[in-house]
PDB file of N, CA and C in Angstrom:
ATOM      1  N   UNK A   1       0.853  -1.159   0.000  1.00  0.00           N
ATOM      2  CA  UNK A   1       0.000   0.000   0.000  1.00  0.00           C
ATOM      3  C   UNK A   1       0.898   1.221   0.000  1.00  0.00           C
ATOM      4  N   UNK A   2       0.600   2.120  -0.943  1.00  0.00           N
ATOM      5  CA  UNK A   2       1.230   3.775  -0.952  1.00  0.00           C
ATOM      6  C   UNK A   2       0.093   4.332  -0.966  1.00  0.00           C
ATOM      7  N   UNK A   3       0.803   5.846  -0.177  1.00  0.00           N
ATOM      8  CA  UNK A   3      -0.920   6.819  -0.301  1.00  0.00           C
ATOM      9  C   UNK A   3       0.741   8.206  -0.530  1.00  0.00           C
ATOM     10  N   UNK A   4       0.248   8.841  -1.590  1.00  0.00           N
ATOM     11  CA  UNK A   4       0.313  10.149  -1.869  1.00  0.00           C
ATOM     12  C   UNK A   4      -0.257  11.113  -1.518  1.00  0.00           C
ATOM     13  N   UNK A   5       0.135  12.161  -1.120  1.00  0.00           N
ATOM     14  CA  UNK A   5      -0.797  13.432  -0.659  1.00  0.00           C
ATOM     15  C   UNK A   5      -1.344  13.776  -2.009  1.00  0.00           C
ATOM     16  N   UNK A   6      -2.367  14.700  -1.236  1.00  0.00           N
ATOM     17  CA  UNK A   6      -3.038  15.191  -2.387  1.00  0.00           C
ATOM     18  C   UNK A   6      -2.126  15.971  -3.538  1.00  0.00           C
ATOM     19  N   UNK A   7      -2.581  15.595  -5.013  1.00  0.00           N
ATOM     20  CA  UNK A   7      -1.714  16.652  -5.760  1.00  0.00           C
ATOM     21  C   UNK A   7      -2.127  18.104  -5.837  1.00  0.00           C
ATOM     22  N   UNK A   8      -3.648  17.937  -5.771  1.00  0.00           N
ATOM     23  CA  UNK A   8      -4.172  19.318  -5.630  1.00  0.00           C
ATOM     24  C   UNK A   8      -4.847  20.193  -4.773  1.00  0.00           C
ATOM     25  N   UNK A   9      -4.776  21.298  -4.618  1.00  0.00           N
ATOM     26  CA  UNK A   9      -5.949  21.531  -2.617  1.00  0.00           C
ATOM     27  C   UNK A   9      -7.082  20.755  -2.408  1.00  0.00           C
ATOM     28  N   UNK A  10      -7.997  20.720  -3.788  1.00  0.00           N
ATOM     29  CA  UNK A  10      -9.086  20.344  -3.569  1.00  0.00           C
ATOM     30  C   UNK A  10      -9.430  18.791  -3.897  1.00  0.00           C
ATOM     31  N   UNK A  11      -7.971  18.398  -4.407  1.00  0.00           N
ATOM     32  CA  UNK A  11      -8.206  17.182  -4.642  1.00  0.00           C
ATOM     33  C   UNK A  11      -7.926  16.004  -3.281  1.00  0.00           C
ATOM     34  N   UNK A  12      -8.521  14.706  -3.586  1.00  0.00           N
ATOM     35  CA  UNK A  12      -7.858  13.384  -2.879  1.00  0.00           C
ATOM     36  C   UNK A  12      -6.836  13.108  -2.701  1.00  0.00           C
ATOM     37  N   UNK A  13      -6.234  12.651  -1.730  1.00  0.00           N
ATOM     38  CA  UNK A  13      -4.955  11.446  -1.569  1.00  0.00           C
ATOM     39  C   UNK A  13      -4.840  10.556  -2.981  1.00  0.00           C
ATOM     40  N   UNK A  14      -3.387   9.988  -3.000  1.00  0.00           N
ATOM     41  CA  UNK A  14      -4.020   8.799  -3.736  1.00  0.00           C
ATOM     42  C   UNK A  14      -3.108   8.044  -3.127  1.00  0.00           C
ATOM     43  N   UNK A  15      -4.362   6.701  -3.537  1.00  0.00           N
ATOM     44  CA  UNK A  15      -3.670   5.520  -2.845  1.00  0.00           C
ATOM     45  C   UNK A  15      -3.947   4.523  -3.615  1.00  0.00           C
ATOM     46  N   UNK A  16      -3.082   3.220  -3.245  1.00  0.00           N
ATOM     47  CA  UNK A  16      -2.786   2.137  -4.099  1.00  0.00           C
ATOM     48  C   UNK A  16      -1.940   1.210  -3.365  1.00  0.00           C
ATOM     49  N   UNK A  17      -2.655  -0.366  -4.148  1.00  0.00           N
ATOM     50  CA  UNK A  17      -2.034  -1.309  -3.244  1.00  0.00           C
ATOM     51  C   UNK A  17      -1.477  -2.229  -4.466  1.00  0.00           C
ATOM     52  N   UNK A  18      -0.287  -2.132  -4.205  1.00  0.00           N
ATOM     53  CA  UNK A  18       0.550  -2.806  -5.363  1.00  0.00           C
ATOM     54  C   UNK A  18       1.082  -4.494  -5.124  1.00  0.00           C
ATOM     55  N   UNK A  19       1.909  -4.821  -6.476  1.00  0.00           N
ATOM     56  CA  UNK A  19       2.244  -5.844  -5.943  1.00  0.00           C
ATOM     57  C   UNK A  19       3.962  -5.629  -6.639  1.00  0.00           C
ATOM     58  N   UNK A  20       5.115  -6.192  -5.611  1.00  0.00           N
ATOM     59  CA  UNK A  20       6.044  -5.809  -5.981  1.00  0.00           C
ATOM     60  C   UNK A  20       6.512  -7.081  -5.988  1.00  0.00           C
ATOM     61  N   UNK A  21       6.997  -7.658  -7.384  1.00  0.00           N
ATOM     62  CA  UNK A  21       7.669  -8.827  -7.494  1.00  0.00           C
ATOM     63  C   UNK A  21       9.311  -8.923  -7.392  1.00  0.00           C
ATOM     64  N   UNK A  22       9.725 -10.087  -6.337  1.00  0.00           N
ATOM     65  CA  UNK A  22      11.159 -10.217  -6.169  1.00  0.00           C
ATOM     66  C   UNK A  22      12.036 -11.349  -7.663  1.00  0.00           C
ATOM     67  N   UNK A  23      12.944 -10.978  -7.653  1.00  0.00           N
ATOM     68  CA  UNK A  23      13.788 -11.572  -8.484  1.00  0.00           C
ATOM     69  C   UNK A  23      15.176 -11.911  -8.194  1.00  0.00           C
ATOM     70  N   UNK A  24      15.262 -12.915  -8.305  1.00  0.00           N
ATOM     71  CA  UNK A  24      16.905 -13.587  -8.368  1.00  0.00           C
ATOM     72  C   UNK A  24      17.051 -13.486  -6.534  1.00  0.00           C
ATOM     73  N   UNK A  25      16.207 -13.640  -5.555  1.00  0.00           N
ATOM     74  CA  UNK A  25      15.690 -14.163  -4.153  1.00  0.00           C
ATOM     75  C   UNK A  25      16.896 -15.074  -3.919  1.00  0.00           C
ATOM     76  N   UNK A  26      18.236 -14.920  -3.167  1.00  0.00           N
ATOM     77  CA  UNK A  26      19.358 -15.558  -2.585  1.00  0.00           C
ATOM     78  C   UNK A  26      19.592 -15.276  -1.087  1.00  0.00           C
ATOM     79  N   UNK A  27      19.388 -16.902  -0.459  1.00  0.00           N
ATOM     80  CA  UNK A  27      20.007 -16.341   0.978  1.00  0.00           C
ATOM     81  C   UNK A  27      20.743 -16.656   1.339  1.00  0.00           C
ATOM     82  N   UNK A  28      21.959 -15.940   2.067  1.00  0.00           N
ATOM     83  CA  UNK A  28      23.364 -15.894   2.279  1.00  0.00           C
ATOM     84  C   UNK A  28      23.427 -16.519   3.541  1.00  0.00           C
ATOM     85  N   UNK A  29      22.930 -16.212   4.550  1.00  0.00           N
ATOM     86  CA  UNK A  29      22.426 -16.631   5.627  1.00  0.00           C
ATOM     87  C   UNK A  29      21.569 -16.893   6.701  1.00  0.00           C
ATOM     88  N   UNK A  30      21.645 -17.820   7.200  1.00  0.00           N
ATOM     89  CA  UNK A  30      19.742 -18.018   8.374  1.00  0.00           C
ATOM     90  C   UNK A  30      20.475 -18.490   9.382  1.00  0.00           C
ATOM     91  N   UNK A  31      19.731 -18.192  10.232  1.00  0.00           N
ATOM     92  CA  UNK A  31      19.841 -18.580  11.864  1.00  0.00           C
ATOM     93  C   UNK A  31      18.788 -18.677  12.614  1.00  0.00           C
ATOM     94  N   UNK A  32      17.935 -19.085  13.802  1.00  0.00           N
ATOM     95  CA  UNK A  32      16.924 -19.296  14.424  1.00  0.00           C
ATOM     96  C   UNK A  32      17.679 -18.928  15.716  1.00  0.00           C
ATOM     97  N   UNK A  33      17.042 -17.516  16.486  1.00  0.00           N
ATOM     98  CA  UNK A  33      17.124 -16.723  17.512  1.00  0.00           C
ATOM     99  C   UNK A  33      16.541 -16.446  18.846  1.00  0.00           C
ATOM    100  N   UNK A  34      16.004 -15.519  19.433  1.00  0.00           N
ATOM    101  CA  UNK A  34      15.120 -14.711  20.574  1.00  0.00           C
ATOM    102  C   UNK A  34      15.145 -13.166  19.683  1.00  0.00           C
ATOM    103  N   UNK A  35      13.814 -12.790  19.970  1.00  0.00           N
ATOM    104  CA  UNK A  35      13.123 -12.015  19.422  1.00  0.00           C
ATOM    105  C   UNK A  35      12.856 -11.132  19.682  1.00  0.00           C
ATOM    106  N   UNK A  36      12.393  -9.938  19.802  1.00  0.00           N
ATOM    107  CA  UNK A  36      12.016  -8.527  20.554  1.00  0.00           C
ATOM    108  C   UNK A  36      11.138  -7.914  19.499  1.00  0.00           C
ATOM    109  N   UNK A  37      10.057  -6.909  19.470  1.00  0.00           N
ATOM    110  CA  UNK A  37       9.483  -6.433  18.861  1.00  0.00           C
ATOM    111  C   UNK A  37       8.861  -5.384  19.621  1.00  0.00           C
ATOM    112  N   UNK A  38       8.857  -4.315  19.473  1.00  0.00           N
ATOM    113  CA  UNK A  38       8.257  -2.504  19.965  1.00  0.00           C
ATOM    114  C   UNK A  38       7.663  -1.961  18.684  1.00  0.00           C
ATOM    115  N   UNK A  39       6.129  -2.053  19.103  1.00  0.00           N
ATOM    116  CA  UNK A  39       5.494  -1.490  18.144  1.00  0.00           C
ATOM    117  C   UNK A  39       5.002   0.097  18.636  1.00  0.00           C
ATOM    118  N   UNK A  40       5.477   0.955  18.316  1.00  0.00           N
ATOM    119  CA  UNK A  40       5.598   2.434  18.935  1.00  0.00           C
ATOM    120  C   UNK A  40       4.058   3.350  18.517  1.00  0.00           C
ATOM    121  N   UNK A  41       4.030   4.518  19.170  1.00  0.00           N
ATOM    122  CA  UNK A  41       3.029   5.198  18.698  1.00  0.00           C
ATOM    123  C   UNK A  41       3.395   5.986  17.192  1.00  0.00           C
ATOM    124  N   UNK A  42       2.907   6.287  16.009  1.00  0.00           N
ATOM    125  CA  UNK A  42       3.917   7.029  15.081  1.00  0.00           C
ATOM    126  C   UNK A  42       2.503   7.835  14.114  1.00  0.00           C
ATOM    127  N   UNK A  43       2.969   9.297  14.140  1.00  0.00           N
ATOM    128  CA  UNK A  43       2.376  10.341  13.920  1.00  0.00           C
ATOM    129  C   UNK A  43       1.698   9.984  12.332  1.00  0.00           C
ATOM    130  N   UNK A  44       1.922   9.759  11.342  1.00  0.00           N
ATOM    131  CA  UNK A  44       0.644   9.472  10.309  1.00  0.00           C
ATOM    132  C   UNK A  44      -0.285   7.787  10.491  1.00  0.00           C
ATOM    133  N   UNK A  45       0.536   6.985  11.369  1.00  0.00           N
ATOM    134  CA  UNK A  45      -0.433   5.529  11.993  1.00  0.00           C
ATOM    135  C   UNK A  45      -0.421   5.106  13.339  1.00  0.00           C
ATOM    136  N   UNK A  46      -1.460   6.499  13.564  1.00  0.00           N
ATOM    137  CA  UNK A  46      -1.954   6.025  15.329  1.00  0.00           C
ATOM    138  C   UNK A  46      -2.308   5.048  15.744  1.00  0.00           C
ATOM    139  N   UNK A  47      -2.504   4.127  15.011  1.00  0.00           N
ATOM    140  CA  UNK A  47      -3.285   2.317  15.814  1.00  0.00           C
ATOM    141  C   UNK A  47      -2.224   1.568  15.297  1.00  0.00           C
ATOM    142  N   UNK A  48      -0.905   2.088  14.831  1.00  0.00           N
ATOM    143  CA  UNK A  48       0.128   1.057  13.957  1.00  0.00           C
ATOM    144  C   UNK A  48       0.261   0.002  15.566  1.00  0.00           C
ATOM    145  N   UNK A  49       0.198   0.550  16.718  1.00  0.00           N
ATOM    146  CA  UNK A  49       0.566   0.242  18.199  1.00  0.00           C
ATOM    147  C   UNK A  49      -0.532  -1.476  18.188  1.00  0.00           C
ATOM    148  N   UNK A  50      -1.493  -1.598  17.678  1.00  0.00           N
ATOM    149  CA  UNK A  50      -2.326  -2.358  17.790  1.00  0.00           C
ATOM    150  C   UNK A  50      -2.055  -3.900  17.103  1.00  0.00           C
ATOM    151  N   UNK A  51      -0.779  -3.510  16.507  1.00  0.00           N
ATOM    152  CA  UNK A  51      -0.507  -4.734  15.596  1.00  0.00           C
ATOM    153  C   UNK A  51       0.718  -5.478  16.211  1.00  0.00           C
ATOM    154  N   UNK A  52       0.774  -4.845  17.422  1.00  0.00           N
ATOM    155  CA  UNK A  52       2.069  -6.000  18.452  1.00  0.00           C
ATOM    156  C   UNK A  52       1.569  -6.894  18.582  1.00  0.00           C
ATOM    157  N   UNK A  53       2.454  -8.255  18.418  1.00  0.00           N
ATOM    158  CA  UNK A  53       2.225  -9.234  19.026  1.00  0.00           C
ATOM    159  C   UNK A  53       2.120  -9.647  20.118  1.00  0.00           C
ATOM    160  N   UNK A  54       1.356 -10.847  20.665  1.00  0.00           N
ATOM    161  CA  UNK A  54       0.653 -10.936  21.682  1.00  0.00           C
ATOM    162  C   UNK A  54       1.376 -11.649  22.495  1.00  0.00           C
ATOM    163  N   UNK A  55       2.739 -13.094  21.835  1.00  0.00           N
ATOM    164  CA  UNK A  55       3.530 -13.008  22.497  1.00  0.00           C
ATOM    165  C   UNK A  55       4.757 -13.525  21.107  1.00  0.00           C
ATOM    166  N   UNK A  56       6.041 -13.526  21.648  1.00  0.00           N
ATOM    167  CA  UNK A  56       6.670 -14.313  20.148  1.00  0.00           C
ATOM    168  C   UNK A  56       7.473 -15.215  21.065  1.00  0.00           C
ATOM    169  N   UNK A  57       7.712 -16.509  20.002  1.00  0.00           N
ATOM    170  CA  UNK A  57       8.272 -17.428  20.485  1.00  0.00           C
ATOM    171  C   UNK A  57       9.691 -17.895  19.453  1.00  0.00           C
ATOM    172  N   UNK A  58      10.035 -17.053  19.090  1.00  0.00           N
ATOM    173  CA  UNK A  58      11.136 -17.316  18.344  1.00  0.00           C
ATOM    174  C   UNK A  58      11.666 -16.485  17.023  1.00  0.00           C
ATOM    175  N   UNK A  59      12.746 -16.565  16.527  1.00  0.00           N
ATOM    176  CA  UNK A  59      13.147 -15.342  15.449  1.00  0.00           C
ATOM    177  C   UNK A  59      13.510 -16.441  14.512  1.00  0.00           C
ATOM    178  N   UNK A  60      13.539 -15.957  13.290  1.00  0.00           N
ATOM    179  CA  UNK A  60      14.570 -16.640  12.259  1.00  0.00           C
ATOM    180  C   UNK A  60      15.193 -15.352  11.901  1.00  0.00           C
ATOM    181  N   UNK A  61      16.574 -14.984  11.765  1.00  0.00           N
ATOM    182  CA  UNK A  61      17.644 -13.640  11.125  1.00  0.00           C
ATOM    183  C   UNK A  61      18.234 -14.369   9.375  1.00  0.00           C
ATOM    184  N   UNK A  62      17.791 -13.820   8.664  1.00  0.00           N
ATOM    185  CA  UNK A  62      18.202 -14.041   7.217  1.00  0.00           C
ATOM    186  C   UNK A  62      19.165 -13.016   6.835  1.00  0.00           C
ATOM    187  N   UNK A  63      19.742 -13.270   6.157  1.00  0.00           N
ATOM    188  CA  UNK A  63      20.485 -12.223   5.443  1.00  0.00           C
ATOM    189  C   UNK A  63      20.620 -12.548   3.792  1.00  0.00           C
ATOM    190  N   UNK A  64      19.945 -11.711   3.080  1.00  0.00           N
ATOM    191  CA  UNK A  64      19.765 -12.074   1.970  1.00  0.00           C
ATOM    192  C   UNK A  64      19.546 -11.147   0.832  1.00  0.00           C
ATOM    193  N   UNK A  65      20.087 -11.090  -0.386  1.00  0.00           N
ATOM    194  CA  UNK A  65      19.532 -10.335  -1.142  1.00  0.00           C
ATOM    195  C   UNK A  65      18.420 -10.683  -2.414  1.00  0.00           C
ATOM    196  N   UNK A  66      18.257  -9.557  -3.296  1.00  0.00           N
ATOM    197  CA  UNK A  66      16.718  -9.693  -4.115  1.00  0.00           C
ATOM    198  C   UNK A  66      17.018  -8.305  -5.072  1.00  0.00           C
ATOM    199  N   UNK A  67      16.104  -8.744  -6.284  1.00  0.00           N
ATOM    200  CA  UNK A  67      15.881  -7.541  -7.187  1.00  0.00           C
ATOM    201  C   UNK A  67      14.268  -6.911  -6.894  1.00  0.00           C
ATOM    202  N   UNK A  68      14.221  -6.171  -7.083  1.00  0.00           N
ATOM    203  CA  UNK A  68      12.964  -5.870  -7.552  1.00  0.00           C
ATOM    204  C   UNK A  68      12.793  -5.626  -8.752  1.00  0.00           C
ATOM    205  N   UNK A  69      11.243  -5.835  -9.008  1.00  0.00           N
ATOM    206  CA  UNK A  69      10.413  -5.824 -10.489  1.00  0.00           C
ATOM    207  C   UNK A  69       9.431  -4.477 -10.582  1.00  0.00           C
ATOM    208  N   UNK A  70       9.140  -4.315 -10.753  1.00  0.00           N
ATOM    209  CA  UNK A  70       8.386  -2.769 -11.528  1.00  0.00           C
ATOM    210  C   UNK A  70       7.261  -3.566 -10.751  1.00  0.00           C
ATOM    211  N   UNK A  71       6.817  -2.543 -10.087  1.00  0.00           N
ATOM    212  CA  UNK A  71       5.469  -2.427  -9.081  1.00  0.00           C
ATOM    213  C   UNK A  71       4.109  -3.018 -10.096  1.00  0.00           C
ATOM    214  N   UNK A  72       3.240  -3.570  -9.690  1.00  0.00           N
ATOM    215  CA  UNK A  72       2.138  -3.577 -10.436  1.00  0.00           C
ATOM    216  C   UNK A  72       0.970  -3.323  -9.359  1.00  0.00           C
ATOM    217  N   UNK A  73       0.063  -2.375 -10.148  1.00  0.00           N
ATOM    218  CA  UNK A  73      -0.488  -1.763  -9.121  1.00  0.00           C
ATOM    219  C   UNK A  73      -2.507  -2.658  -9.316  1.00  0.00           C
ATOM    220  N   UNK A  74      -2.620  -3.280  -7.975  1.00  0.00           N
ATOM    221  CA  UNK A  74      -3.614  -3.893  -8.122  1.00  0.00           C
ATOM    222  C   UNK A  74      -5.406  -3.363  -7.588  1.00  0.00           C
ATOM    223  N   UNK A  75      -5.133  -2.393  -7.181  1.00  0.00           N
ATOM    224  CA  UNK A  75      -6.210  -1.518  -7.061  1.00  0.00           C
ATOM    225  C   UNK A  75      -5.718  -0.299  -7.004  1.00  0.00           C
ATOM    226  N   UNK A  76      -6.117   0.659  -6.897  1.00  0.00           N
ATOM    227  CA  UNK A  76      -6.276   2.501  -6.640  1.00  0.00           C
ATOM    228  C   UNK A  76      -7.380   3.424  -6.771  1.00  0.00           C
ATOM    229  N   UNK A  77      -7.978   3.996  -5.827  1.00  0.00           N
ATOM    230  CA  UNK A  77      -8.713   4.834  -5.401  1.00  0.00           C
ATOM    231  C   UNK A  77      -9.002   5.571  -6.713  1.00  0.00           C
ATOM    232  N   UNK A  78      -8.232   5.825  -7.797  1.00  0.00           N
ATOM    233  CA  UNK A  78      -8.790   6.716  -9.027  1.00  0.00           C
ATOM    234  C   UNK A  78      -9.487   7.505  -9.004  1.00  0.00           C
TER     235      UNK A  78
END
């Protein structure tokens, strides 16, 4: 999901929920960990706080790289 401000005073936001395809997906390294997660208060997503988990029981750490593909955009507000 992207949301743009409005382009014009009187106009809408725009927004859009894309799909971004990976390419050439290589992982260099994995490991299985302990976990931490702080989901904070943050000034344009006041309820972002609501999406902490309830408890976690473990990490996997990857290290890996990827291409990206040219966005394809699967809905938008228009």
């Amino acid at each position: 999901m992207r949301k743009f401000p409005a382009p014009a005073k009187d106009a809408k936001p725009i927004k859009q929920l894309l799909e971004i395809p990976t390419l050439d997906y290589t992982v260099h390294e994995i490991h299985a960990g302990n976990a931490a997660v702080e989901m904070g208060q943050s000034g344009p997503y006041p309820t972002l706080a609501g999406l902490a988990p309830k408890t976690i029981t473990g990490a996997w750490y990857v290290r890996a790289s990827w291409w990206l593909d040219y966005p394809l955009v699967l809905w938008e507000n228009g």
